[in-house]
Protein backbone atom coordinates (compact mmCIF):
# COMPACT_ATOMS: atom_id res chain seq x y z
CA UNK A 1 0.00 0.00 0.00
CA UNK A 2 2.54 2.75 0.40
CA UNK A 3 3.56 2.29 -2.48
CA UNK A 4 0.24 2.56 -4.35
CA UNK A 5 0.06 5.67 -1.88
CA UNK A 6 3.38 7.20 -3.37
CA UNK A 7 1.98 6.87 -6.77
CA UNK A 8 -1.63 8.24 -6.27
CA UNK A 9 0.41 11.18 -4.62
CA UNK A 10 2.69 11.54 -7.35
CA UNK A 11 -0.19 11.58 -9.77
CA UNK A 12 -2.09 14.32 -7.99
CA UNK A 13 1.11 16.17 -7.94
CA UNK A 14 1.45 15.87 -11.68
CA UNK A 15 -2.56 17.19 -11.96
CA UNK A 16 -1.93 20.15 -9.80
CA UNK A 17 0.30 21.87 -11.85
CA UNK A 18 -2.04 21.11 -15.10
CA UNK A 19 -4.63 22.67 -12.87
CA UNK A 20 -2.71 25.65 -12.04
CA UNK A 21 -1.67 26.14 -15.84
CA UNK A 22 -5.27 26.62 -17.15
CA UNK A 23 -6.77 28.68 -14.01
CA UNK A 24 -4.17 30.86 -15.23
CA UNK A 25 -5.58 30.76 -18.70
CA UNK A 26 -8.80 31.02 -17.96
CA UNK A 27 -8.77 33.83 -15.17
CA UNK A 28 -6.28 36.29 -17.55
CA UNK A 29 -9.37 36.50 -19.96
CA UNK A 30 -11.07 37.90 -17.56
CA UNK A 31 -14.01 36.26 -17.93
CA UNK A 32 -17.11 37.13 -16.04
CA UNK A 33 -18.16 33.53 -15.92
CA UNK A 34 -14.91 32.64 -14.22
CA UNK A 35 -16.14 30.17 -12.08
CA UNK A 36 -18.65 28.60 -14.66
CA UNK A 37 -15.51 28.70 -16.98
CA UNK A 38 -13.03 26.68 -14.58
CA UNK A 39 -16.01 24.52 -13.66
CA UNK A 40 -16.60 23.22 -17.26
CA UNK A 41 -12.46 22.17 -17.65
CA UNK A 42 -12.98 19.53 -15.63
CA UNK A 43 -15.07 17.59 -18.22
CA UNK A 44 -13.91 19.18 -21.10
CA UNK A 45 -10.37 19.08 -20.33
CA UNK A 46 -10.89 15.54 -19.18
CA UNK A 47 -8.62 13.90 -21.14
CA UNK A 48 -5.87 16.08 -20.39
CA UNK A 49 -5.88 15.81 -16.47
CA UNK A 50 -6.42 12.08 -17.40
CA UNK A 51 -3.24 12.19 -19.61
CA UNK A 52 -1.89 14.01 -16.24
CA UNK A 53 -2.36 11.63 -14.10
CA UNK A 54 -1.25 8.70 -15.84
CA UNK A 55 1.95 10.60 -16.69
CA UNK A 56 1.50 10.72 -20.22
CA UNK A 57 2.36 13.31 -22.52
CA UNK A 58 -0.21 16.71 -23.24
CA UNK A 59 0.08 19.70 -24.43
CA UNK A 60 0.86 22.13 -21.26
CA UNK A 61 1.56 25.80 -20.60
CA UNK A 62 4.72 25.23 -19.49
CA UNK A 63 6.04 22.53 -22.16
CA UNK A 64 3.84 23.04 -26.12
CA UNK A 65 2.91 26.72 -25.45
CA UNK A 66 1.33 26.81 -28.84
CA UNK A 67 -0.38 23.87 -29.20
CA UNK A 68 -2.06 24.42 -25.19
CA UNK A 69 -3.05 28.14 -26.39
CA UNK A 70 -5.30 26.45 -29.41
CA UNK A 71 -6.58 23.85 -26.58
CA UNK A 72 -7.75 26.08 -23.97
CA UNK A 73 -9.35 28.01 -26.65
CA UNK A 74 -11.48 25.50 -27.53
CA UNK A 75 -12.09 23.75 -24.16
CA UNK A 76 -13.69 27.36 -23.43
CA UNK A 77 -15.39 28.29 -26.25
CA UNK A 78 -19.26 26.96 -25.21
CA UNK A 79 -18.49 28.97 -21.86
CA UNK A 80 -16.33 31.68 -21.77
CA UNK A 81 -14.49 32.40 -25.41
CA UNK A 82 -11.23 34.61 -24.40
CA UNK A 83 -11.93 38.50 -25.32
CA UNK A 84 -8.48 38.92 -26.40
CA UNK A 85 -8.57 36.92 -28.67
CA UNK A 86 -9.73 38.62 -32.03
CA UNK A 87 -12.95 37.21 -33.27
CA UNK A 88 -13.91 35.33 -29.88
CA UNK A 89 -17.16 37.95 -29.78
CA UNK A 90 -18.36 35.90 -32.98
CA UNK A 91 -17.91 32.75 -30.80
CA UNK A 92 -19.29 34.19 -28.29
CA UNK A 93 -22.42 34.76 -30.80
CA UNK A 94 -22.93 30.72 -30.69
CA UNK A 95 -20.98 30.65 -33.44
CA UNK A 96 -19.62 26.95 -32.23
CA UNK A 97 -20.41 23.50 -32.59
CA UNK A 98 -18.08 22.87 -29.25
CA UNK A 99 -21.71 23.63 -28.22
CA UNK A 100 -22.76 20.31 -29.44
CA UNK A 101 -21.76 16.45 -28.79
CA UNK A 102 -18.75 17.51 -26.58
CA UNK A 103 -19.86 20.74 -24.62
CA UNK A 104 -22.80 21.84 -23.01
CA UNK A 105 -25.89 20.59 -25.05
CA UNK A 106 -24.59 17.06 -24.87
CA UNK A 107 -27.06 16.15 -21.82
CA UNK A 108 -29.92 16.63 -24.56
CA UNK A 109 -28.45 16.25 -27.82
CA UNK A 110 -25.85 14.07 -29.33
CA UNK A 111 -25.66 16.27 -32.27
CA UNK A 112 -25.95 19.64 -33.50
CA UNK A 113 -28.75 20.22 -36.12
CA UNK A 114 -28.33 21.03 -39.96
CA UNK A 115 -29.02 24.59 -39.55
CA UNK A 116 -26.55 25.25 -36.82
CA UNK A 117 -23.73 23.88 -39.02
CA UNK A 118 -24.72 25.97 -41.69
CA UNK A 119 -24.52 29.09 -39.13
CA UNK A 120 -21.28 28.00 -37.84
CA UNK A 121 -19.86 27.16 -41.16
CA UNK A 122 -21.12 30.82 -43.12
CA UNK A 123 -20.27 33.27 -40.14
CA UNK A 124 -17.15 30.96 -38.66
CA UNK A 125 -15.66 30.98 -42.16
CA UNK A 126 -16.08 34.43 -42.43
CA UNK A 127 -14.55 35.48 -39.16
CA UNK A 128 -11.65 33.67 -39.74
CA UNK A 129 -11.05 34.73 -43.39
CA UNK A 130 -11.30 38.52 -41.93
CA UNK A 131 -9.24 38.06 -39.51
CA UNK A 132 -6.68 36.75 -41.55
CA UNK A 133 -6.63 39.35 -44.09
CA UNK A 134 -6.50 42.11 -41.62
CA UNK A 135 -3.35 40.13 -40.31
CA UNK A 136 -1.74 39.32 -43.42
CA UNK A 137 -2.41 43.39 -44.30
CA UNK A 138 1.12 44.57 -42.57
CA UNK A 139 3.43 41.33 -43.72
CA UNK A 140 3.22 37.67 -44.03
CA UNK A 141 1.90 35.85 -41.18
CA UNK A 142 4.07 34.95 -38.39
CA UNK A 143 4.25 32.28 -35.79
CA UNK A 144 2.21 34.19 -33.19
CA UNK A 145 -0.77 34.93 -35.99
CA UNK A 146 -0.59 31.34 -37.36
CA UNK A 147 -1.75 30.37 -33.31
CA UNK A 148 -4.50 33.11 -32.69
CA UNK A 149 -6.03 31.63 -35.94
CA UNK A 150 -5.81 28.41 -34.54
CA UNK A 151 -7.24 29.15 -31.77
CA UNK A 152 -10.58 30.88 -33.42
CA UNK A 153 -10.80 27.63 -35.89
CA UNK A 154 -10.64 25.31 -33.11
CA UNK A 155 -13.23 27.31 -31.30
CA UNK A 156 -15.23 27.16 -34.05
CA UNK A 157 -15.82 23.10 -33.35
CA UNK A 158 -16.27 22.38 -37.10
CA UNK A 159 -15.20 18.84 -38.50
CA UNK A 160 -11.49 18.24 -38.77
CA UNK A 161 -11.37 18.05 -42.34
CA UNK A 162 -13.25 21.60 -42.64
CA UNK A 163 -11.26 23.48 -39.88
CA UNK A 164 -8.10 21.79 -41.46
CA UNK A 165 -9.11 23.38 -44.78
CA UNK A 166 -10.15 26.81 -43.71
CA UNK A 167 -6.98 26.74 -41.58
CA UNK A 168 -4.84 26.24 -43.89
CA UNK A 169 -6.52 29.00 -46.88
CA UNK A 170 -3.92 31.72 -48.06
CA UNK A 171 -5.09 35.31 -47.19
CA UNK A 172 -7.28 36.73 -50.53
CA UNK A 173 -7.74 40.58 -51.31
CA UNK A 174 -10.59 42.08 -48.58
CA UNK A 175 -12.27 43.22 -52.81
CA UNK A 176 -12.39 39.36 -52.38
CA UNK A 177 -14.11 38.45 -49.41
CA UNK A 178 -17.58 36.42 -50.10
CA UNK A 179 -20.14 38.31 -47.93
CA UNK A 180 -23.32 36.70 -49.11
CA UNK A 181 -27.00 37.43 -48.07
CA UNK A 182 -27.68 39.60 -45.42
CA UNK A 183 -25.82 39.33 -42.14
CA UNK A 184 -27.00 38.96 -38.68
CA UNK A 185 -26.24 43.19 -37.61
CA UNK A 186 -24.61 41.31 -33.98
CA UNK A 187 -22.41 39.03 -35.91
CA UNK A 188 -21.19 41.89 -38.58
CA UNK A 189 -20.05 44.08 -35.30
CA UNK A 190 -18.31 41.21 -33.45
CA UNK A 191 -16.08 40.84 -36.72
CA UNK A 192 -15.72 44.07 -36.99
CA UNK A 193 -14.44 44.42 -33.49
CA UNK A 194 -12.52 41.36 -33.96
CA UNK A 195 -10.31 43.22 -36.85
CA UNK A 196 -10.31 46.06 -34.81
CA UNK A 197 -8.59 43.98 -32.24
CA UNK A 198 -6.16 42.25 -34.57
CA UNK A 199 -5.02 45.04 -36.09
CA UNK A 200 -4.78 46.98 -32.43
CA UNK A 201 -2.78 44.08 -31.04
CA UNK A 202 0.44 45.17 -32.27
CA UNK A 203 -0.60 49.03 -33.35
CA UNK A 204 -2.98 49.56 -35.99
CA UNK A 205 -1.64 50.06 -39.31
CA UNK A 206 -2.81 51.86 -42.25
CA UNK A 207 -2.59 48.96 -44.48
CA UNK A 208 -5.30 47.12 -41.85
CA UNK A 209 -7.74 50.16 -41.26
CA UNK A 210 -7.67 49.69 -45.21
CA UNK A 211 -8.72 46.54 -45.06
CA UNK A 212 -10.77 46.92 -41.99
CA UNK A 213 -12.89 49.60 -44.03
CA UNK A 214 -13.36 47.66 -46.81
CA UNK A 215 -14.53 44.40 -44.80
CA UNK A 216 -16.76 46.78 -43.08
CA UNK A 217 -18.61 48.25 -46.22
CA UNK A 218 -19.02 44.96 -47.29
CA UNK A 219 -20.57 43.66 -44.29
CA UNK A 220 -23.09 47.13 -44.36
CA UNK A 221 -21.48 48.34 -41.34
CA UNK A 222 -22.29 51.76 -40.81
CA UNK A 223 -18.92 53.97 -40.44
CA UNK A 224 -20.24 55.05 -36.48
CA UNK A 225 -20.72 51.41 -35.71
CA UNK A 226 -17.12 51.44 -37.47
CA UNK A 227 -15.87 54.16 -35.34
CA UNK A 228 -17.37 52.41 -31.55
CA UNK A 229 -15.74 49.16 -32.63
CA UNK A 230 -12.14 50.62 -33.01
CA UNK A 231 -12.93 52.84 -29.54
CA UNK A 232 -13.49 49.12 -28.12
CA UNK A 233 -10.71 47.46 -29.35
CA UNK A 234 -8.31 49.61 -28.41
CA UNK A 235 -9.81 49.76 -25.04
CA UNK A 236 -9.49 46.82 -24.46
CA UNK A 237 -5.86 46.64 -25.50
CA UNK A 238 -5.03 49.08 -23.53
CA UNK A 239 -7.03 47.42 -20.44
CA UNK A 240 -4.77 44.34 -20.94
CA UNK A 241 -1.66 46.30 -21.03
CA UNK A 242 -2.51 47.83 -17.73
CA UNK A 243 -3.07 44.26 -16.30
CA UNK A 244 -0.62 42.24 -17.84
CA UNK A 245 1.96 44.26 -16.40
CA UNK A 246 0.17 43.52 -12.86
CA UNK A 247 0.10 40.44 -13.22
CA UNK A 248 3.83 39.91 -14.21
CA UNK A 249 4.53 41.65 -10.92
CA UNK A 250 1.94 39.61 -9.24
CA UNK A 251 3.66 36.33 -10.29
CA UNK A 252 6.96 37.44 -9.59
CA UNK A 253 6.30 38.88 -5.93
CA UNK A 254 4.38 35.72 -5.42
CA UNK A 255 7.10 33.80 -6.21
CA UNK A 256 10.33 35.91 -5.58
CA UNK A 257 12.12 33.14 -4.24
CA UNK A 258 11.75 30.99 -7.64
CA UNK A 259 13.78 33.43 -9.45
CA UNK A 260 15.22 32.65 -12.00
CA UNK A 261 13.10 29.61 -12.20
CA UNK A 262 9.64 29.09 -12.07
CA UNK A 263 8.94 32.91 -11.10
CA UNK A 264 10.14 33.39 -14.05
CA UNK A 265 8.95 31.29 -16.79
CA UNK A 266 5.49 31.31 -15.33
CA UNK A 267 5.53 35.29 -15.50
CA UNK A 268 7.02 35.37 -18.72
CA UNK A 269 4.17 33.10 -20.06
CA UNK A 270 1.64 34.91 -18.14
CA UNK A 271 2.61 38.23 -20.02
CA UNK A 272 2.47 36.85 -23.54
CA UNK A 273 -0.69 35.85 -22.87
CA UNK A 274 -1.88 38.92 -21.59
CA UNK A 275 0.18 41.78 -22.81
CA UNK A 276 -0.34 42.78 -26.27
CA UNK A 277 2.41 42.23 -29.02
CA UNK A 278 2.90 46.24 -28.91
CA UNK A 279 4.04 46.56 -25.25
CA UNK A 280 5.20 42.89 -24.51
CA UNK A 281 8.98 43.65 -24.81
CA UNK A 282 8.82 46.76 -22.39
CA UNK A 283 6.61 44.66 -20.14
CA UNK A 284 8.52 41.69 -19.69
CA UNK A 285 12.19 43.68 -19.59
CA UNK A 286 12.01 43.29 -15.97
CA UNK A 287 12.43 39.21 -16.18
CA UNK A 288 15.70 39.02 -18.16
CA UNK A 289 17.28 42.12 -16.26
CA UNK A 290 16.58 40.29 -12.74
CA UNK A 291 14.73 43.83 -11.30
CA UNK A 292 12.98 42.91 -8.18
CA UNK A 293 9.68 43.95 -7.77
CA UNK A 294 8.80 46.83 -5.55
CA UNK A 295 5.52 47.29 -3.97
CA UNK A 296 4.61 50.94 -4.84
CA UNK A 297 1.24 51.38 -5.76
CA UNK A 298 1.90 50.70 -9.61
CA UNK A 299 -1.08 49.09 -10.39
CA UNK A 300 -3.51 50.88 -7.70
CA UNK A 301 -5.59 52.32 -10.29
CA UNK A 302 -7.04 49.24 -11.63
CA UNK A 303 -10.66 48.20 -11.09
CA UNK A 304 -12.54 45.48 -8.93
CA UNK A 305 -12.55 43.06 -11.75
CA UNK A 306 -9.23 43.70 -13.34
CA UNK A 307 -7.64 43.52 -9.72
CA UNK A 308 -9.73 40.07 -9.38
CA UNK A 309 -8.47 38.91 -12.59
CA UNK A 310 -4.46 39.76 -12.00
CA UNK A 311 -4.39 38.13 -7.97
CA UNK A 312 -6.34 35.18 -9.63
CA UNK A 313 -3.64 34.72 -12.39
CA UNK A 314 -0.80 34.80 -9.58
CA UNK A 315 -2.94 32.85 -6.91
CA UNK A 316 -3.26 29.81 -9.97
CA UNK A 317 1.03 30.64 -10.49
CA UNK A 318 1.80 30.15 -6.89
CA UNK A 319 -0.24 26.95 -7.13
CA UNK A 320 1.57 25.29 -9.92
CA UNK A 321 4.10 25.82 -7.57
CA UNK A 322 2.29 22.51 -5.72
CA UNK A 323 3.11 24.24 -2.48
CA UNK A 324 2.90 22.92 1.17
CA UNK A 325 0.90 23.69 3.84
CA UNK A 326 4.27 25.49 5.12
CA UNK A 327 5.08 26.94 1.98
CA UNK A 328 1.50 27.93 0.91
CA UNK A 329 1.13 29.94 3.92
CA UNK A 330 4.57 31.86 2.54
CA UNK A 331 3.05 32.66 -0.63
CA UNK A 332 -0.26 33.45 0.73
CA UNK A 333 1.52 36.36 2.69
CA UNK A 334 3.21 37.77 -0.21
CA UNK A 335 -0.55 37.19 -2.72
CA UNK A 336 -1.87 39.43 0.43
CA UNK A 337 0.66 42.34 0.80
CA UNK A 338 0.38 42.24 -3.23
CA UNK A 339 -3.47 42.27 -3.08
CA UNK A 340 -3.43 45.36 -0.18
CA UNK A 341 -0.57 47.49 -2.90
CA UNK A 342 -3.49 46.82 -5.39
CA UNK A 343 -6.05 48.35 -2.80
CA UNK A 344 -7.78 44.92 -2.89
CA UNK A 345 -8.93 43.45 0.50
CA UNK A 346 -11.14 40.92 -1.16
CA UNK A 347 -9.99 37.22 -1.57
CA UNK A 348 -12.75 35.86 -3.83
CA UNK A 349 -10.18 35.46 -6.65
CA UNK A 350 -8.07 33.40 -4.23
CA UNK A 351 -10.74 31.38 -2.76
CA UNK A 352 -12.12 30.71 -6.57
CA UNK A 353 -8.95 29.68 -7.77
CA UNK A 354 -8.01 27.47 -4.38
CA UNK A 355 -11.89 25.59 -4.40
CA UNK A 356 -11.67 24.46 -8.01
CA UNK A 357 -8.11 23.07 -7.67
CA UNK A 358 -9.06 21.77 -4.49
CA UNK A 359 -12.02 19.70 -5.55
CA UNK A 360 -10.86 18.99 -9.09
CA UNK A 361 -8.30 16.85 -7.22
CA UNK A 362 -10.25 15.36 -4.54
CA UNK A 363 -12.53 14.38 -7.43
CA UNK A 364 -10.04 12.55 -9.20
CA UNK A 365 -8.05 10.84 -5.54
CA UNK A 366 -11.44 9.50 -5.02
CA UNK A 367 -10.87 7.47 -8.13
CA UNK A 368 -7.23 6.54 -7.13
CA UNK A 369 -8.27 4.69 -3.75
């Protein structure tokens, strides 16, 4: 029996850090569904705690960056598609089949209907030939492009062979585009916004609002609609700039003592999530120059639920950590003096994150007795 003991605990300790990985994920979208959100990974990221477990290989934050990215996209899509991510507000619209056989609708229906396909397949398509236009606009598509496409096509829950296909199109002239029949006016502004974003991510250029303006006419977009949905986008870039950067400093107060190490990697992986492509070098400077960080009120003008979503993204860090009761006590300290420089005295986002890792692994020991 000990020994069976020693590998149960060893298995658990291999799920915890899985666990930590995607609250991470999850909680820097900032998702208002949070808890819904980390609730539904535990069936439909059941086969990757079960790979976990049983030591086999997965796709993890910490190990295929990429390949995890496209996962957790699609794991959340039915729930809570990530707002960074250009084109997630077409999701977002039901645009997904993920809502079918293996998310939500799967108590009552093994199988999405004709017309839902259709809807997913027109508007889907669409988004993602938009969005890759508007990226292709400034220069050939790079590595970082190639995943956030990924990510929207996976999301999108289509059949392999016609997410494979639409993955893989070249970008066409926006003169080009097929916008056929008329469009539902939500869906038209979520794509909209969705270019908006792309092109925002790493500073609009000209060669996108081109393109951008041209999608839009197509669409029948009027140019104020046009107008609010670049307003949006680039508040919302500028929203995760101002809480990336918190929670890089989050991670690495939380974890001062695992740096260079884990501190380190986890923060610099935190911040390419969350910091857009424009501000990501200044942001993560810090990390390779070894600067300490300072509690000084940096971040203090952030808002309830951008200070929930940074102390939950370095609560989940300082659990991959798979601390101790000892140790865990430590970092609790430190998330607390960070949370009071924030001017947050409320531990939901703690508590949230500490419940679901909590059960999701008494769930699964209950299976290893």
């Amino acid at each position: 029996m000990p020994n069976d003991a020693n590998l149960a605990t060893s298995a658990l300790d291999r799920l915890v850090v899985v666990l930590g990985e995607d609250a991470i994920y999850v909680l820097a979208g900032g998702a208002r569904e949070a808890k819904e959100a980390l609730e539904s990974l535990v069936t439909r990221r059941g086969h990757a705690y079960a790979a976990a477990v049983q030591g086999q290989p997965l796709a993890r934050m910490g190990t295929e960056f990429e390949a995890w990215m496209v996962e957790m996209a699609r794991a959340l899509a039915p729930v809570a598609p990530p707002p960074w991510i250009p084109m997630m507000d077409v999701v977002r619209e039901k645009v997904t089949l993920e809502l079918g056989a293996r998310g939500l609708r799967s108590l009552f229906s093994s199988k999405p209907s004709e017309k839902d396909v259709a809807r997913v397949k027109r508007y889907g398509t669409l988004a993602v030939r938009v969005l890759r236009v508007v990226m292709a606009a400034d220069g050939p598509l790079d590595g970082e492009e190639r995943t956030t496409i990924a990510s929207v096509v996976a999301s999108l829950g289509l059949p392999e062979a016609d997410a494979n296909a639409l993955y893989a199109e070249e970008p066409v002239a926006p003169q080009s585009l097929d916008v056929y029949g008329e469009l539902d006016p939500a869906i038209a502004a979520a794509v909209v916004r969705g270019a908006w974003l792309a092109a925002a991510w790493d500073q609009v250029d000209p060669r996108e609002e081109q393109v951008i303006k041209v999608v839009a006419q197509k669409m029948g977009v009027a140019n104020e609609e046009l107008e609010a949905g670049r307003k949006e986008a680039l508040a919302r870039i500028d929203l995760r700039r101002k809480t990336g950067l918190a929670a890089v400093d989050g991670i690495r107060y939380v974890l001062s003592d695992r740096s260079p190490g884990l501190g380190v990697v986890l923060a610099q992986l935190a911040g390419t999530i969350m910091l857009p492509r424009r501000w990501r070098g200044e942001g993560l400077a810090p990390l390779s120059l070894g600067v300490p960080v300072a509690l000084a009120k940096r971040h203090h003008g952030l808002d309830g639920e951008a200070r929930a979503m940074v102390l939950g993204v370095a609560w989940a860090a300082a659990l991959v950590d798979d601390p101790g009761f000892g140790r865990k006590a430590l970092l609790r300290a430190r998330w607390e003096r960070f949370a009071e420089d924030l001017g947050e005295d409320d531990p939901g986002s703690r508590e949230l994150v500490e419940t679901w890792v909590s059960d999701a692994l008494a769930g699964v020991a209950r299976t290893l007795q």
